[in-house]
Every structure is written in structure tokens, then in C-alpha cells.
C-alpha atoms as a PDB file:
ATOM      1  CA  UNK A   1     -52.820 114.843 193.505  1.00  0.00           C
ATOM      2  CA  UNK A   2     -49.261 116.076 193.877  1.00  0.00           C
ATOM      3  CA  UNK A   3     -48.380 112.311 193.999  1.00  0.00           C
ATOM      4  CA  UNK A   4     -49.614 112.042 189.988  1.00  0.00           C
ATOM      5  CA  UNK A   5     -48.720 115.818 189.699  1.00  0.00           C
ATOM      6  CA  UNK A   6     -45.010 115.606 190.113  1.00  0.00           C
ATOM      7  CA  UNK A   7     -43.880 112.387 187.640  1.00  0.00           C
ATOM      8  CA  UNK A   8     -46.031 114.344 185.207  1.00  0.00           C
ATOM      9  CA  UNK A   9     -43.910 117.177 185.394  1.00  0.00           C
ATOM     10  CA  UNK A  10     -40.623 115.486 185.141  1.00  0.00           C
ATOM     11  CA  UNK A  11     -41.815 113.342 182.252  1.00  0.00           C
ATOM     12  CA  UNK A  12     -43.073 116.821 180.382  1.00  0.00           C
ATOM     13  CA  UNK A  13     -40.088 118.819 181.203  1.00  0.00           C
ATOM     14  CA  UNK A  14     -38.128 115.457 179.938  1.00  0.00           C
ATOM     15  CA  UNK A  15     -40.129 115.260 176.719  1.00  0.00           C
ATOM     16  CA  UNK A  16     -39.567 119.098 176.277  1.00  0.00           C
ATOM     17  CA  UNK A  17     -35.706 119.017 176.360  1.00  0.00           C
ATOM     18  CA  UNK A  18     -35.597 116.009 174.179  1.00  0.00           C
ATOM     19  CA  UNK A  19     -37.701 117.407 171.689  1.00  0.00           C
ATOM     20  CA  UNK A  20     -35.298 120.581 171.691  1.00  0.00           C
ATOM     21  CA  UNK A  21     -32.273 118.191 171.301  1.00  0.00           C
ATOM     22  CA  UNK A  22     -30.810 118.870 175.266  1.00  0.00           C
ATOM     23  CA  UNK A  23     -28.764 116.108 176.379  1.00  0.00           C
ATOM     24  CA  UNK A  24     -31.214 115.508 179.314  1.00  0.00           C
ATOM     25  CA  UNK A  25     -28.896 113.163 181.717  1.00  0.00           C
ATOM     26  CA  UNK A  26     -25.848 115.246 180.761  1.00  0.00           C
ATOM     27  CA  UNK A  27     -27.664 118.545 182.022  1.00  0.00           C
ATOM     28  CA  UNK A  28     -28.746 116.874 185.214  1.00  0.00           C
ATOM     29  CA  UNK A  29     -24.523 115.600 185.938  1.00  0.00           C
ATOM     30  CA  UNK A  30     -23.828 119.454 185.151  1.00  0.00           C
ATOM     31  CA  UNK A  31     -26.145 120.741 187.478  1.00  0.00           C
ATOM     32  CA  UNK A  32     -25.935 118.644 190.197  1.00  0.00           C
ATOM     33  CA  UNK A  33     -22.468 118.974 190.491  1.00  0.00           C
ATOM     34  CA  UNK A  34     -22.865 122.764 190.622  1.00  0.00           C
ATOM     35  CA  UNK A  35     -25.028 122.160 193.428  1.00  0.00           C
ATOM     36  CA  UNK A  36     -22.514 120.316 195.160  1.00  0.00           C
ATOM     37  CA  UNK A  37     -20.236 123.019 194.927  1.00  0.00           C
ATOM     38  CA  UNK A  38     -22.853 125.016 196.021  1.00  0.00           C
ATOM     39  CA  UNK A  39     -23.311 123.273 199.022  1.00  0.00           C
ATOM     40  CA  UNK A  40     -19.169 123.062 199.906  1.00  0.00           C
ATOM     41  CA  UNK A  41     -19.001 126.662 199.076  1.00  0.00           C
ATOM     42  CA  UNK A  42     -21.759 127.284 201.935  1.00  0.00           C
ATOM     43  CA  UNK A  43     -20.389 124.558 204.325  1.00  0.00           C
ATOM     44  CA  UNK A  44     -18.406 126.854 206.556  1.00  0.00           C
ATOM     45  CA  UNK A  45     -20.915 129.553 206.892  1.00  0.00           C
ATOM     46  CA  UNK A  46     -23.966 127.124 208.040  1.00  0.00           C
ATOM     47  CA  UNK A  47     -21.746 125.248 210.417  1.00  0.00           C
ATOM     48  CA  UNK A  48     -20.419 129.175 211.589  1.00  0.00           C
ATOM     49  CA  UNK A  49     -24.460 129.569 212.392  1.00  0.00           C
ATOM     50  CA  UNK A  50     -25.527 126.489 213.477  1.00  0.00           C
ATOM     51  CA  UNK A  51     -22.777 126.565 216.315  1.00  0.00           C
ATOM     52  CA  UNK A  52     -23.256 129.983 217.035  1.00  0.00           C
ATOM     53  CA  UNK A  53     -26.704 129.513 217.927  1.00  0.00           C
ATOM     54  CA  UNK A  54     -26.465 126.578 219.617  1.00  0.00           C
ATOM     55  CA  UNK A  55     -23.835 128.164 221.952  1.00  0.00           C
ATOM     56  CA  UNK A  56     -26.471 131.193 222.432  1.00  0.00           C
ATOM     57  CA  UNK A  57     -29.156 128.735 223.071  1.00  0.00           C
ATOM     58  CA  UNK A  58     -27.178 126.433 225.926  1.00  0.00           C
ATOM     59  CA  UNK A  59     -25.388 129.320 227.805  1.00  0.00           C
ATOM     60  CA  UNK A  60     -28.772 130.909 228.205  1.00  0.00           C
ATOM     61  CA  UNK A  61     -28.295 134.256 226.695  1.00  0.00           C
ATOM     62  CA  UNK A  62     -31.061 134.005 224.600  1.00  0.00           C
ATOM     63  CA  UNK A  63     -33.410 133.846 227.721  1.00  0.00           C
ATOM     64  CA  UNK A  64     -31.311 136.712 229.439  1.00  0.00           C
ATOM     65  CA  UNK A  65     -32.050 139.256 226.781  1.00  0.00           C
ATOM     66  CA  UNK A  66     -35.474 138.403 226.196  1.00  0.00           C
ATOM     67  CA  UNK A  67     -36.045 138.952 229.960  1.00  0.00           C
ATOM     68  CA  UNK A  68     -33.790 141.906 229.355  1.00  0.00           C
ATOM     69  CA  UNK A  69     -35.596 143.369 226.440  1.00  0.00           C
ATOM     70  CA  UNK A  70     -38.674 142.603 228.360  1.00  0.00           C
ATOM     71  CA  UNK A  71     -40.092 145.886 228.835  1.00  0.00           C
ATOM     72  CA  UNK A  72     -39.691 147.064 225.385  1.00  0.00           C
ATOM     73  CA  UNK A  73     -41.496 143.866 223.773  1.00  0.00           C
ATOM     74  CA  UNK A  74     -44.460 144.550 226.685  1.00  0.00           C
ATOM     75  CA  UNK A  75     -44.688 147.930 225.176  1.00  0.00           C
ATOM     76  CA  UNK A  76     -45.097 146.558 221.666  1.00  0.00           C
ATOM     77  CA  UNK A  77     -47.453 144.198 222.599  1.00  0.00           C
ATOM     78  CA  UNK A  78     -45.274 140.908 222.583  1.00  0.00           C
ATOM     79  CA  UNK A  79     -45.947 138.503 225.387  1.00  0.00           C
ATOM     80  CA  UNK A  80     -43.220 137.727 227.759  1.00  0.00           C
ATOM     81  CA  UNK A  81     -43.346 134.251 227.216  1.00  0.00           C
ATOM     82  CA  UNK A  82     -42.256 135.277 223.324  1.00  0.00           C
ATOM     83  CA  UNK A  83     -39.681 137.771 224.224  1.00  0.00           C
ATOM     84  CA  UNK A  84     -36.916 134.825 223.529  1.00  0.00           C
ATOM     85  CA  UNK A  85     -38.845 133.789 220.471  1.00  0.00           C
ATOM     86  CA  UNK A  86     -38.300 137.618 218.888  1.00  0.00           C
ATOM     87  CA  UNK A  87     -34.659 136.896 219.413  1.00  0.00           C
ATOM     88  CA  UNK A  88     -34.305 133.392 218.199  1.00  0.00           C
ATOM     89  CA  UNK A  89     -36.046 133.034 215.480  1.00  0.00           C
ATOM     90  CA  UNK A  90     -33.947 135.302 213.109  1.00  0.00           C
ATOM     91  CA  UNK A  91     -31.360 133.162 213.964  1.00  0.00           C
ATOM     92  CA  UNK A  92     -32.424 129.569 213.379  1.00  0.00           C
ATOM     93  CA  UNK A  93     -35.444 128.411 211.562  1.00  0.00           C
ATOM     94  CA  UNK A  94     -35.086 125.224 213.852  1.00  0.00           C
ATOM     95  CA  UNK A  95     -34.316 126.719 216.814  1.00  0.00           C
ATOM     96  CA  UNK A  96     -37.124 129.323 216.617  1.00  0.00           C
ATOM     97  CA  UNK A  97     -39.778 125.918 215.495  1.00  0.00           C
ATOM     98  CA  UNK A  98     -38.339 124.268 219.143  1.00  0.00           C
ATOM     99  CA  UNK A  99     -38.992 127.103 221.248  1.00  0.00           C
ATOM    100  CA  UNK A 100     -42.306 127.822 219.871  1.00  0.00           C
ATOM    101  CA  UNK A 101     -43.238 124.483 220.366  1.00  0.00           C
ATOM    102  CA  UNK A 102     -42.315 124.860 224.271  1.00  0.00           C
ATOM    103  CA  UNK A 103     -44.297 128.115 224.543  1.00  0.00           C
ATOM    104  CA  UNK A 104     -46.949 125.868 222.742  1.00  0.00           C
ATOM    105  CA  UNK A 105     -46.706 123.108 225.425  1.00  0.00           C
ATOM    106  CA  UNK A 106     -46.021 125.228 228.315  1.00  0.00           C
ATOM    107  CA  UNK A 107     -48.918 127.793 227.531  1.00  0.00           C
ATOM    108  CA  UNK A 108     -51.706 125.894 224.889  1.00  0.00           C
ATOM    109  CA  UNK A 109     -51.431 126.382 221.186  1.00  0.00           C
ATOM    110  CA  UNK A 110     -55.345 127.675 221.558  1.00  0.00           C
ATOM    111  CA  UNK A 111     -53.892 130.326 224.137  1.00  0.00           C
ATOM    112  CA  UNK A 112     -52.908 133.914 223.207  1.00  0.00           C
ATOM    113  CA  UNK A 113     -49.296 133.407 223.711  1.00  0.00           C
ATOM    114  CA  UNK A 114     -49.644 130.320 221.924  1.00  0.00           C
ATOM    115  CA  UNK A 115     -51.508 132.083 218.503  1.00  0.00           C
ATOM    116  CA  UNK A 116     -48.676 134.848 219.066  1.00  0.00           C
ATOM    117  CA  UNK A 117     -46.122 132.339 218.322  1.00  0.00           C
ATOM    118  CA  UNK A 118     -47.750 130.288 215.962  1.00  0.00           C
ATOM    119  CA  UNK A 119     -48.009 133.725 213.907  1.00  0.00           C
ATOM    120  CA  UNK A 120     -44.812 135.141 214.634  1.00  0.00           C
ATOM    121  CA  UNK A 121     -43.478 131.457 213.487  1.00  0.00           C
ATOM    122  CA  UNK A 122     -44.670 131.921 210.173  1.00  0.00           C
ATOM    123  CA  UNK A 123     -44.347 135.567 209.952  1.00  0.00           C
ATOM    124  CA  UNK A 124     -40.914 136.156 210.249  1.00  0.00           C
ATOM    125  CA  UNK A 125     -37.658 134.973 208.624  1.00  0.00           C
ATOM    126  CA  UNK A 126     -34.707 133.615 209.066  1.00  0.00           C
ATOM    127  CA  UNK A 127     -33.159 136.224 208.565  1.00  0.00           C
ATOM    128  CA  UNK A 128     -29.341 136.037 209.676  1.00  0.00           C
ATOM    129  CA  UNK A 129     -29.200 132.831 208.484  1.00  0.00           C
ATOM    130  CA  UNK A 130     -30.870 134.043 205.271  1.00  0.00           C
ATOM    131  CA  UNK A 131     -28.637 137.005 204.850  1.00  0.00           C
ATOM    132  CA  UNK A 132     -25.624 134.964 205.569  1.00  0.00           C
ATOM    133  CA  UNK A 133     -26.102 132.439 202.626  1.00  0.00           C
ATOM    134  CA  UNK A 134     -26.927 135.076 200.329  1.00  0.00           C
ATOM    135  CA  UNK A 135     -23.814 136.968 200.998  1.00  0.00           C
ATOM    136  CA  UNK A 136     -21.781 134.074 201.643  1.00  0.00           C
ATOM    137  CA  UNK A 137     -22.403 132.672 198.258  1.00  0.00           C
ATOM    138  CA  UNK A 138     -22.296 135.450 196.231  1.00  0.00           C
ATOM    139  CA  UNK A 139     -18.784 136.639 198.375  1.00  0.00           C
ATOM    140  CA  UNK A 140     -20.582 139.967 199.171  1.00  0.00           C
ATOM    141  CA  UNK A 141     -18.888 142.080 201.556  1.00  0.00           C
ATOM    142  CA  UNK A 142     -20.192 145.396 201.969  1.00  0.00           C
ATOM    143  CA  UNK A 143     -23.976 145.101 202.665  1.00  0.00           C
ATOM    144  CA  UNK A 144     -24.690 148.264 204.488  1.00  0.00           C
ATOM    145  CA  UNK A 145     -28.044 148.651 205.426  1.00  0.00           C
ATOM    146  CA  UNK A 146     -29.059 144.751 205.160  1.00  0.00           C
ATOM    147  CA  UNK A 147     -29.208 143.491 208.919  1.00  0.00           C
ATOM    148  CA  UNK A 148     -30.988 146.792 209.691  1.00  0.00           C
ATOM    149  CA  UNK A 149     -33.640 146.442 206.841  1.00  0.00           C
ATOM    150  CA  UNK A 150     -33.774 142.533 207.787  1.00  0.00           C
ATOM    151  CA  UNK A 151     -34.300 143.275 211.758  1.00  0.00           C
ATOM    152  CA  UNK A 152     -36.889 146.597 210.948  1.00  0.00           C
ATOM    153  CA  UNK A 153     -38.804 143.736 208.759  1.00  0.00           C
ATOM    154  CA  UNK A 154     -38.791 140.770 211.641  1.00  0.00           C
ATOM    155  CA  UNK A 155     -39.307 143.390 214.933  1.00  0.00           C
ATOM    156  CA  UNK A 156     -42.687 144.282 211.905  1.00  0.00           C
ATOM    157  CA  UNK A 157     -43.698 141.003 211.566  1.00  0.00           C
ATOM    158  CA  UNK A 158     -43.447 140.318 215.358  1.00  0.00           C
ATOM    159  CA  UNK A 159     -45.346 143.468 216.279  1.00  0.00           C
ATOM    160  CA  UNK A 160     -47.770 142.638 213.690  1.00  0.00           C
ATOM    161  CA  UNK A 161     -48.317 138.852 214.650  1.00  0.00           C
ATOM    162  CA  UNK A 162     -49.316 140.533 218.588  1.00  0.00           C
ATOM    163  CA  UNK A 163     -51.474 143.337 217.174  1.00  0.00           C
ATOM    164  CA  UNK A 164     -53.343 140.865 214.565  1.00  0.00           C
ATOM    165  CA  UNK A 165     -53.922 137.824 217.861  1.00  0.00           C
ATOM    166  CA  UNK A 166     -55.576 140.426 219.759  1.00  0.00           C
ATOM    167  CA  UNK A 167     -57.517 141.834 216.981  1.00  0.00           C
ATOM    168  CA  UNK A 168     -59.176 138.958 215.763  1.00  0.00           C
ATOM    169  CA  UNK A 169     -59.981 137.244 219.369  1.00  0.00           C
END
């Protein structure tokens, strides 16, 4: 369907600015050079990130405070085995999709630990990476309460993702 669905689209939208007299290959130069600047204006903060957490990842210090934070997870009803997930995963999208997939491997995807992650996965955000392209691109530099709100929302959705497992079997 979406194989039909999409040339459709472009055709239509196509149609539509050349009835309304839009220089349609012009607009398309315009904007895709804008999102080239885009993407060189965002450059430094994704490779900032991306190093970041693979340093955090190799020197083990992910692992360390999820064994760390342990106890407190246990007490909100997040496994142990997806105490480093809780960490990760607002960090890097990618990052957080690998080390599911281990807990996945390590534990079965049909297990408990492995329907925690699997719903924590799609529960949760990116969120420093998130917050960090926002604000990078739009140069904002006093944010206040945004990490806060952003961590209160994931350490929800990871609470949630335990409590909803166990509910439903």
C-alpha cells in the first residue's frame, strides 16, 4: 500500500504547488539546503553525544551505576538485569536498542525481563539526546527545569513499563 501510497502523494503535493504557481524544483534547492545547514549546525552536538556515550558504554560506568542504583530500581519494580537499560537509554536511542537486545538474548524476549525491556524500549525517549538537538539548534541556553521534567518523564515510563509486565502476565 504505502509503496502506491507515497508517489501518490508527491505527485498530488506536486500538482498542488504547480497549480498555485510555486516554483516546485526551486522550493526543493531552498529547502534542502536549509537542511544541510541544519545538519552542520547540529554536527558538533551529535558527535559531543555519540562519543560521550560510547566512552560511558566501554569504561563500564553504565553497568557500575545500574548495579549501584540497584536497590532503588528493585524498589520500583525494575529488574536488575534492566537497571543499565534505565540509564542508557536516555542517552542513545542505539545504544539503549543494543543493550535491550542483550537482555533479550541473555534472558528470552518471552521472559519478564525481556517484556520489561521491550516496553521500556518503546516507552521512553531519548531524551538527552532529544533535549540536546532541540536546544542546540535553536541556541537555547537557559532551560531550567528541562532535564528534570525529561528524567521525571523516562524514570515514569520505566516504572510504568515494570508495573504494566506484571499486570498483564
Amino acid at each position: 500500500m504505502t509503496a502506491i501510497l507515497i508517489p501518490i502523494i508527491i505527485v498530488l503535493t506536486a500538482i498542488a504547488a504547480l497549480i498555485q504557481g510555486i516554483d516546485v524544483f526551486g522550493t526543493f534547492l531552498i529547502g534542502a539546503q536549509k537542511g544541510i545547514q541544519t545538519a552542520l549546525h547540529l554536527l558538533p552536538t551529535l558527535l559531543a553525544l555519540l562519543v560521550a556515550v560510547s566512552m560511558l558504554r566501554a569504561s563500564g560506568a553504565i553497568d557500575l551505576a545500574g548495579n549501584t542504583l540497584q536497590p532503588f530500581f528493585s524498589a520500583l519494580g525494575i529488574p536488575q538485569e534492566c537497571a543499565a537499560l534505565v540509564l542508557l537509554k536516555p542517552l542513545s536511542g542505539s545504544g539503549g536498542l543494543a543493550l535491550g537486545s542483550e537482555i533479550m538474548q541473555a534472558c528470552g524476549a518471552d521472559s519478564y525481563v525481556g517484556r520489561v525491556a521491550a516496553v521500556m524500549l518503546g516507552a521512553s525517549e531519548t531524551s538527552f539526546y532529544t533535549i540536546g538537538i532541540y536546544t542546540g539548534q535553536l541556541s537555547l541556553k537557559h532551560t531550567r527545569w528541562l532535564i528534570p521534567a525529561a528524567m521525571c518523564a523516562d524514570l515514569a515510563a520505566f516504572v510504568a513499563a515494570g508495573f504494566f509486565v506484571r499486570l498483564l502476565g
